[in-house]
PDB file of N, CA and C in Angstrom:
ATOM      1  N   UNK A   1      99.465 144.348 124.643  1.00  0.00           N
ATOM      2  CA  UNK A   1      99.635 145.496 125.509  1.00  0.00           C
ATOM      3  C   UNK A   1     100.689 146.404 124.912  1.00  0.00           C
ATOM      4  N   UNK A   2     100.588 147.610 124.718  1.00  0.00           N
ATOM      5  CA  UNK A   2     101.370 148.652 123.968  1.00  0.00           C
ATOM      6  C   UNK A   2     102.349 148.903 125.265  1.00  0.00           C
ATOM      7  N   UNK A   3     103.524 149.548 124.698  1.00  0.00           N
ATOM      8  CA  UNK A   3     104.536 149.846 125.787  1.00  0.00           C
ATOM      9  C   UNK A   3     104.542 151.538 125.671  1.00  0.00           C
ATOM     10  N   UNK A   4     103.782 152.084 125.394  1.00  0.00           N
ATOM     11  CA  UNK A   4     103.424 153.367 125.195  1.00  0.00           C
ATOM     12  C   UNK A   4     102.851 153.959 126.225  1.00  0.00           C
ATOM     13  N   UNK A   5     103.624 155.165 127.324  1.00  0.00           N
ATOM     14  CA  UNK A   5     102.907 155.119 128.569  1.00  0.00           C
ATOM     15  C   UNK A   5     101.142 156.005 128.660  1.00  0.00           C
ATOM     16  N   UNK A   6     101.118 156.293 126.912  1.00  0.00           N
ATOM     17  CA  UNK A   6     100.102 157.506 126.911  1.00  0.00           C
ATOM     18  C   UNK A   6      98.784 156.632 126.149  1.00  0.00           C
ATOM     19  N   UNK A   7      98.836 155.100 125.965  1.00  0.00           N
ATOM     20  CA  UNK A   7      98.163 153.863 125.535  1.00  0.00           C
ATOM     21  C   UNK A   7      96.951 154.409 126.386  1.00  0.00           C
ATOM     22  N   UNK A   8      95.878 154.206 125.754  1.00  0.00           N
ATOM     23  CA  UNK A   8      94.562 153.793 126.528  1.00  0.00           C
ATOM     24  C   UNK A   8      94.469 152.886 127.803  1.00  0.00           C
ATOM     25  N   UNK A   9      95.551 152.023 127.342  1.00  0.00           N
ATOM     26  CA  UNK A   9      95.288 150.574 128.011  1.00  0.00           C
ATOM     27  C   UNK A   9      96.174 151.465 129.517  1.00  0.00           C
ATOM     28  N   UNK A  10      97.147 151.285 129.161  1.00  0.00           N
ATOM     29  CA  UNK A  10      97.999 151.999 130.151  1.00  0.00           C
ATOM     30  C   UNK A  10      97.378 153.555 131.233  1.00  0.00           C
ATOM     31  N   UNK A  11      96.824 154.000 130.474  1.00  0.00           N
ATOM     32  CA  UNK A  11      96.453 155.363 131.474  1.00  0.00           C
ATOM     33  C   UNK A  11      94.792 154.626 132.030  1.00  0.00           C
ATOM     34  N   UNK A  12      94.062 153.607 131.362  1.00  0.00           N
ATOM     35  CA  UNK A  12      93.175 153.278 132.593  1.00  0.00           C
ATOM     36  C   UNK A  12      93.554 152.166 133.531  1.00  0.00           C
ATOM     37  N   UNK A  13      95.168 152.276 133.195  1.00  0.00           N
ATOM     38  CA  UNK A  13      95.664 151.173 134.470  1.00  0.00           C
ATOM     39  C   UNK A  13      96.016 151.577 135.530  1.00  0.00           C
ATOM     40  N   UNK A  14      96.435 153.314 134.978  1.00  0.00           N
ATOM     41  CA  UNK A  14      97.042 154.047 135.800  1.00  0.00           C
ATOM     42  C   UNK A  14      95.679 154.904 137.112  1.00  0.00           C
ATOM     43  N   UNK A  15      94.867 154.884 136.380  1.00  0.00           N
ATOM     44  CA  UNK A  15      93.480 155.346 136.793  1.00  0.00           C
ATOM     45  C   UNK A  15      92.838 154.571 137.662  1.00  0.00           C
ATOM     46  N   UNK A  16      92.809 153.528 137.168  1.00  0.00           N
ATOM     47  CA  UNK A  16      92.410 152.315 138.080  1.00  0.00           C
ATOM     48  C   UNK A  16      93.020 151.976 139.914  1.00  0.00           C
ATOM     49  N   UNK A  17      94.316 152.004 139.369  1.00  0.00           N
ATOM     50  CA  UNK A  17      95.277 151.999 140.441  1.00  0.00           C
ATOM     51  C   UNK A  17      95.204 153.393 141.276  1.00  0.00           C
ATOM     52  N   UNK A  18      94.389 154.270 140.569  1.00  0.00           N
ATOM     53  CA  UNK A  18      95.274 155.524 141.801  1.00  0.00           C
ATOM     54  C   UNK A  18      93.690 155.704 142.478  1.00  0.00           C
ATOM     55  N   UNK A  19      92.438 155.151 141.509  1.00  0.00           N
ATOM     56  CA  UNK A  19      91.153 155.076 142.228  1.00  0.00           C
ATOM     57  C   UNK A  19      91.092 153.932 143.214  1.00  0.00           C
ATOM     58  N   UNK A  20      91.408 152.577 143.488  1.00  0.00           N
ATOM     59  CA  UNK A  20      91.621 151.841 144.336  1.00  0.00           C
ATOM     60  C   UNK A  20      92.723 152.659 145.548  1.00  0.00           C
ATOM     61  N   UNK A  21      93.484 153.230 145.399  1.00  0.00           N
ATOM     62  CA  UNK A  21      94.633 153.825 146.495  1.00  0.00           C
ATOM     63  C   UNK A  21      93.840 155.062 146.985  1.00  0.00           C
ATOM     64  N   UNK A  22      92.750 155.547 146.354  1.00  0.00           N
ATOM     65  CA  UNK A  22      92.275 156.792 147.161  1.00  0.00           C
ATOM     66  C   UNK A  22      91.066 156.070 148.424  1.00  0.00           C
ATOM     67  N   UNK A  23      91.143 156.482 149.402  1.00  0.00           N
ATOM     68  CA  UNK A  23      89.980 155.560 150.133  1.00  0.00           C
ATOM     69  C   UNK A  23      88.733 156.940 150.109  1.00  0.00           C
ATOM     70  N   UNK A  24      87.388 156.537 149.909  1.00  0.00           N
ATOM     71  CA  UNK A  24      86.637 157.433 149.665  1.00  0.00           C
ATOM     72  C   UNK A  24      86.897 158.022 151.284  1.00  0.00           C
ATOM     73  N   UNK A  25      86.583 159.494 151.268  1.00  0.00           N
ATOM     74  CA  UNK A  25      86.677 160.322 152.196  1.00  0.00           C
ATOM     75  C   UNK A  25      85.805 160.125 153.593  1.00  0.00           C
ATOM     76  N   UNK A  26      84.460 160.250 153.612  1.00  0.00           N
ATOM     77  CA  UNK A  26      83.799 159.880 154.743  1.00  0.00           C
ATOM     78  C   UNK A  26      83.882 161.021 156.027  1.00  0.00           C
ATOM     79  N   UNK A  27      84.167 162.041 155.442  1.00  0.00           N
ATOM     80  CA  UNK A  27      83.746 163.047 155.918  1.00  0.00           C
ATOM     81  C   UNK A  27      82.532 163.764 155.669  1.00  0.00           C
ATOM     82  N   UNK A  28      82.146 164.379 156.643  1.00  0.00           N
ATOM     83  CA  UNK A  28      80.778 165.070 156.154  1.00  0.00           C
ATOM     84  C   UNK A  28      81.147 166.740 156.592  1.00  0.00           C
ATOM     85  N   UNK A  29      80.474 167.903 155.781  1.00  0.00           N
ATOM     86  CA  UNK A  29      80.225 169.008 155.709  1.00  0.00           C
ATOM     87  C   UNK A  29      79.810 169.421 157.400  1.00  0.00           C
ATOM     88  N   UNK A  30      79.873 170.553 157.944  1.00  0.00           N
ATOM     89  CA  UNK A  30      78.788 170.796 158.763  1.00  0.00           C
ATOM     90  C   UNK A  30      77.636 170.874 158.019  1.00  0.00           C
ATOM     91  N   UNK A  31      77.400 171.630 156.441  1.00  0.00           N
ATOM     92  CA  UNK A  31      76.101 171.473 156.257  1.00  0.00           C
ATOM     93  C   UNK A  31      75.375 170.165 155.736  1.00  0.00           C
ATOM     94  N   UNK A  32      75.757 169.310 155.559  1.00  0.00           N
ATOM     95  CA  UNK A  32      75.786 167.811 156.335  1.00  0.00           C
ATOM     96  C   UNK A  32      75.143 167.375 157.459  1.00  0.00           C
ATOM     97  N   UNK A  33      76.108 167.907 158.141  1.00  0.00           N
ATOM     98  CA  UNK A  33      75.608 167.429 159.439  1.00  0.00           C
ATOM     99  C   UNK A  33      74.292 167.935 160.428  1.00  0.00           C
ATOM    100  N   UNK A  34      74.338 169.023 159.405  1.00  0.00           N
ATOM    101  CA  UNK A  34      72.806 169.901 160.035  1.00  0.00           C
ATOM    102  C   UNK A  34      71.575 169.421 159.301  1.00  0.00           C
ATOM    103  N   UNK A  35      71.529 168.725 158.426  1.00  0.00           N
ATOM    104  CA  UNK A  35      71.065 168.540 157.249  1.00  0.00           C
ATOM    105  C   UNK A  35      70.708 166.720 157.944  1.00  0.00           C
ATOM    106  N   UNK A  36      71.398 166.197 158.480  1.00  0.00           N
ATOM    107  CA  UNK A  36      71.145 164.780 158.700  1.00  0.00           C
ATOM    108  C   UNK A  36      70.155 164.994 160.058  1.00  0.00           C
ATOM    109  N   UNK A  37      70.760 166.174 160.851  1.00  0.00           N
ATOM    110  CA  UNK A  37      69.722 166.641 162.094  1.00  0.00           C
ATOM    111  C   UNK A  37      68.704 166.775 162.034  1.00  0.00           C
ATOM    112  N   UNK A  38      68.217 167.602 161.272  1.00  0.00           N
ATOM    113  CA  UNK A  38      66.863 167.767 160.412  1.00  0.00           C
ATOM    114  C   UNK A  38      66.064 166.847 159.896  1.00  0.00           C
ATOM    115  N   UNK A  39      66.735 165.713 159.243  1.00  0.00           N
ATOM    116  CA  UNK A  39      66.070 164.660 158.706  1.00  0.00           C
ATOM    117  C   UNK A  39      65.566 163.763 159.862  1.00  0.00           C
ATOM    118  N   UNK A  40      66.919 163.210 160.847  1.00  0.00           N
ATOM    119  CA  UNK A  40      66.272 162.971 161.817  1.00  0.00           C
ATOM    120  C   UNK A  40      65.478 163.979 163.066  1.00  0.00           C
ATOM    121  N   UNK A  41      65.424 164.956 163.187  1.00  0.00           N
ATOM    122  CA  UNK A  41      64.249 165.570 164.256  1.00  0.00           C
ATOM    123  C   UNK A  41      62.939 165.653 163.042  1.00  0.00           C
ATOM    124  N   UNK A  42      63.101 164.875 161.628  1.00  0.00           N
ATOM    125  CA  UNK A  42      61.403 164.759 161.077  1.00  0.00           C
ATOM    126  C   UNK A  42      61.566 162.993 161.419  1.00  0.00           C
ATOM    127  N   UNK A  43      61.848 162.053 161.938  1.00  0.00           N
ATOM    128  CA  UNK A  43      61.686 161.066 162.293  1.00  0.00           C
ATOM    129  C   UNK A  43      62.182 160.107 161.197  1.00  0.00           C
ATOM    130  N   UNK A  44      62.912 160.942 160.003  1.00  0.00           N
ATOM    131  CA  UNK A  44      63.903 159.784 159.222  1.00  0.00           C
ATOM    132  C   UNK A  44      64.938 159.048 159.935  1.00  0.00           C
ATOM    133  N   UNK A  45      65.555 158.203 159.541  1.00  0.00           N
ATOM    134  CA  UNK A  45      66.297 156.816 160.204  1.00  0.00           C
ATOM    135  C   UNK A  45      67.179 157.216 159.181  1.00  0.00           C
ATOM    136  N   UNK A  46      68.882 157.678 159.784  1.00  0.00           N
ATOM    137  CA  UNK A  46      69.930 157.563 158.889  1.00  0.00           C
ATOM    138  C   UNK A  46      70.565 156.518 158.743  1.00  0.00           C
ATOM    139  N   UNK A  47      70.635 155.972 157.900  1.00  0.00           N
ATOM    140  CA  UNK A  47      72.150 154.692 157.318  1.00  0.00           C
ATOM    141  C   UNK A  47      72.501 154.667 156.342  1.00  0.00           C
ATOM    142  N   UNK A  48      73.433 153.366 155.997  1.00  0.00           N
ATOM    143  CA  UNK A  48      74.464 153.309 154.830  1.00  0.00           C
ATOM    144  C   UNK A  48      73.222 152.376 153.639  1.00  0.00           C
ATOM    145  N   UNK A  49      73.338 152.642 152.664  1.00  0.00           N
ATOM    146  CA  UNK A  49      72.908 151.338 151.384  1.00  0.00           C
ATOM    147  C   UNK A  49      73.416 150.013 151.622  1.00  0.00           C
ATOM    148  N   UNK A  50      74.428 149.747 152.485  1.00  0.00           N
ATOM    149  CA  UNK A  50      74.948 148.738 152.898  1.00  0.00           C
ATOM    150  C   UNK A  50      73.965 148.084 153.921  1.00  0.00           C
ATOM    151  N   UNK A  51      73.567 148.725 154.951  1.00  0.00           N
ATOM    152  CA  UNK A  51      72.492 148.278 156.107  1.00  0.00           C
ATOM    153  C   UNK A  51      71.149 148.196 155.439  1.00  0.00           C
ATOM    154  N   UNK A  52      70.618 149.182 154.403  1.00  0.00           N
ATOM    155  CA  UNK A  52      69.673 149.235 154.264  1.00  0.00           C
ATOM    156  C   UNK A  52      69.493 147.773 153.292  1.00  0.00           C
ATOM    157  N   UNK A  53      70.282 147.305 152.425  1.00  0.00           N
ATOM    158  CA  UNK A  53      70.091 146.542 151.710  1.00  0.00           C
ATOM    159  C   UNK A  53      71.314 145.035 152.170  1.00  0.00           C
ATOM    160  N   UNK A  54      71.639 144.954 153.311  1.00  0.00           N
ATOM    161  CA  UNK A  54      72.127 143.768 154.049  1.00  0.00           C
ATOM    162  C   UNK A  54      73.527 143.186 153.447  1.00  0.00           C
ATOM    163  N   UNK A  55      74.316 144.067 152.778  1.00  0.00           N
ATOM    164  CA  UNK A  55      75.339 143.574 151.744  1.00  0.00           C
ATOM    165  C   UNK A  55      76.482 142.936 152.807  1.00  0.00           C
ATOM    166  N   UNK A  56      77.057 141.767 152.095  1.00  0.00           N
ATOM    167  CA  UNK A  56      78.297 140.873 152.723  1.00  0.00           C
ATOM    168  C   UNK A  56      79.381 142.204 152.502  1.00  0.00           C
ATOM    169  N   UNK A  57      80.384 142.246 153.206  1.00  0.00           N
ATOM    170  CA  UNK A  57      81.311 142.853 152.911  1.00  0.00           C
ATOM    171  C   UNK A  57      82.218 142.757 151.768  1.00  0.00           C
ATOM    172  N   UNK A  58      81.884 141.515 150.932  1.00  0.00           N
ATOM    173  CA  UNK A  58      82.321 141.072 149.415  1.00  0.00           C
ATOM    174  C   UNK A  58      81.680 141.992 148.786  1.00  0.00           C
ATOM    175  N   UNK A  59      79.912 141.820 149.218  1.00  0.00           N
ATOM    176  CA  UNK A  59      79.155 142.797 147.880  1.00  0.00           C
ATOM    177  C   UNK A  59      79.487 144.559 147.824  1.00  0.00           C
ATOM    178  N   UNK A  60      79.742 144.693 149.268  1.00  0.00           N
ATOM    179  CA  UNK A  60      79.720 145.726 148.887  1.00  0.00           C
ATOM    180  C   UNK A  60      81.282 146.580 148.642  1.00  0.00           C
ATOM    181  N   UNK A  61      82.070 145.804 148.535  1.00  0.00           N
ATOM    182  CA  UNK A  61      83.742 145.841 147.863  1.00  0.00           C
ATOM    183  C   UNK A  61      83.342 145.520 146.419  1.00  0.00           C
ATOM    184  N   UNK A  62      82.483 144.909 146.371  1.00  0.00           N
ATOM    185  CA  UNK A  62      81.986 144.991 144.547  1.00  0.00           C
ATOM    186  C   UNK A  62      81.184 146.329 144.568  1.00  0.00           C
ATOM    187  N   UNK A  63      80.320 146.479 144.699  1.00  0.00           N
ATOM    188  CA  UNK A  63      79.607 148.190 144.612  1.00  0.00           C
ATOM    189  C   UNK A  63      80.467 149.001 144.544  1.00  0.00           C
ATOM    190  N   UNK A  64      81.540 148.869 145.392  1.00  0.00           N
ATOM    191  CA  UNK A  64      82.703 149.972 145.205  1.00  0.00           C
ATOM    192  C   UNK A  64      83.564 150.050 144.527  1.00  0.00           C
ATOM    193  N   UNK A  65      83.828 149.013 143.927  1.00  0.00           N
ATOM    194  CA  UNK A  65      84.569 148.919 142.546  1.00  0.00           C
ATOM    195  C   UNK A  65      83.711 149.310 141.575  1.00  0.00           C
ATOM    196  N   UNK A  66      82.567 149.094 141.676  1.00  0.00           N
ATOM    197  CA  UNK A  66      82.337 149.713 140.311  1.00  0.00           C
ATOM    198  C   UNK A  66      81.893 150.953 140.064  1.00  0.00           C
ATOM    199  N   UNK A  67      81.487 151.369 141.071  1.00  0.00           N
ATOM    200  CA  UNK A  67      81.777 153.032 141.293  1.00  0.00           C
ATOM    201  C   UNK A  67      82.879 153.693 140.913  1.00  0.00           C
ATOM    202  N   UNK A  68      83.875 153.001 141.492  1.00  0.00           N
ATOM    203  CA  UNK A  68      85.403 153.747 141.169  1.00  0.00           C
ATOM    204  C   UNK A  68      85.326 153.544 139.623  1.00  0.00           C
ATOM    205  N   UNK A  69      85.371 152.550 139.360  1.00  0.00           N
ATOM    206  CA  UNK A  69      85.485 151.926 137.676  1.00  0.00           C
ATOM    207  C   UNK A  69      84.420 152.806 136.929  1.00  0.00           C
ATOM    208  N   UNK A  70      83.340 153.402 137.123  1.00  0.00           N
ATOM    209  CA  UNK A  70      82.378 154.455 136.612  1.00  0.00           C
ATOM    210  C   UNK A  70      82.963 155.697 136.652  1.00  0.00           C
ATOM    211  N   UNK A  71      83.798 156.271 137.746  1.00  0.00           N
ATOM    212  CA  UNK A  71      84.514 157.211 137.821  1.00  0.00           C
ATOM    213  C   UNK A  71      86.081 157.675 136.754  1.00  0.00           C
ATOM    214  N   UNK A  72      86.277 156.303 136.457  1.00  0.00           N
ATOM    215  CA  UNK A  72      87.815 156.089 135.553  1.00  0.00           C
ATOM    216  C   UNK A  72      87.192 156.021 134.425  1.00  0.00           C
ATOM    217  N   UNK A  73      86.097 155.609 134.020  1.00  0.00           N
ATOM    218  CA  UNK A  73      85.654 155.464 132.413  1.00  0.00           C
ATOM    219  C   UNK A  73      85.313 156.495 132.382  1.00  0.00           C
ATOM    220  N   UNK A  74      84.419 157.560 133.524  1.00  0.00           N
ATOM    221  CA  UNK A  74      84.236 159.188 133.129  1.00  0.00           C
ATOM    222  C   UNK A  74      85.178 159.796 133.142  1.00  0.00           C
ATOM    223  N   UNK A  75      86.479 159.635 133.859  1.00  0.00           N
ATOM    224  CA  UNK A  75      87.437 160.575 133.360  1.00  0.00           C
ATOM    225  C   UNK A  75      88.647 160.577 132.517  1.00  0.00           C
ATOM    226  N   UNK A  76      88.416 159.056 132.044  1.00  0.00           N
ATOM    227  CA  UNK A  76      88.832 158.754 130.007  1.00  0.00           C
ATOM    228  C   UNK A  76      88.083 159.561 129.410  1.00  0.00           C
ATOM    229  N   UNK A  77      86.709 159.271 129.212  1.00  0.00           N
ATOM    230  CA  UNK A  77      85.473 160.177 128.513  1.00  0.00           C
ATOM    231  C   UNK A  77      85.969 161.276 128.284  1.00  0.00           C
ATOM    232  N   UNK A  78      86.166 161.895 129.815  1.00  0.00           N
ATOM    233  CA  UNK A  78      86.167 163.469 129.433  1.00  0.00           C
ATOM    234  C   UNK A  78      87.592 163.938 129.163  1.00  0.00           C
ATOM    235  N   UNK A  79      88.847 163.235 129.655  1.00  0.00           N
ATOM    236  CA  UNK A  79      90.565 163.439 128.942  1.00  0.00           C
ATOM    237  C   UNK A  79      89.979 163.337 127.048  1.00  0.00           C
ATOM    238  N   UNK A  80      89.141 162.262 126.416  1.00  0.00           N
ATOM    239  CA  UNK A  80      89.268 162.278 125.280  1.00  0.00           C
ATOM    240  C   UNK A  80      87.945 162.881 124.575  1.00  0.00           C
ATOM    241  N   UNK A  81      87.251 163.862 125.404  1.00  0.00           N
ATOM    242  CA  UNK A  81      86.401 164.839 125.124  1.00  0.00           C
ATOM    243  C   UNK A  81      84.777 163.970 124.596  1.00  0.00           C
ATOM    244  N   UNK A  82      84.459 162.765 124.874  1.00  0.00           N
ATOM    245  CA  UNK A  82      83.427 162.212 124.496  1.00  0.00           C
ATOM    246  C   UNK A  82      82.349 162.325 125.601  1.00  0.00           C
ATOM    247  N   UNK A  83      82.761 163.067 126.645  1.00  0.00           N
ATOM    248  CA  UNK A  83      81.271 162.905 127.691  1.00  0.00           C
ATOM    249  C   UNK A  83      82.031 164.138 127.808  1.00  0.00           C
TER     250      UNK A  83
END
């Protein structure tokens, strides 16, 4: 481990950590919310990927890690201009 605070290793630790401390938002838009109205007055059924696919609250604390973790490797990528 380098003691260098500008290390690879170090800034996706730092990334890591500040994506676990953000809690995803869970707000919705009004145009959102007009938009979910619509879907249901055509007789769609709204829910989460979680209901739809029955996840333990383990699995889906794993889904969300690796989302976040997809999010920190894209924004290494793009700090070191490769995506």
């Amino acid at each position: 481990m380098s003691g260098d605070p500008e290390s690879p290793e170090n800034e996706c630790r730092r990334l890591l950590v500040q994506a676990a401390a953000t809690p995803p938002s869970g707000r919705r838009t009004s145009h959102e919310d007009a938009q979910k109205g619509r879907f249901e007055q055509g007789g769609w059924k709204i829910g989460t990927a979680s209901g739809l696919l029955v996840l333990t609250e383990a699995e889906e604390a794993l889904v969300e890690t690796k989302l976040r973790l997809g999010d920190v490797v894209r924004t290494l990528r793009e700090k070191k201009h490769l995506s």
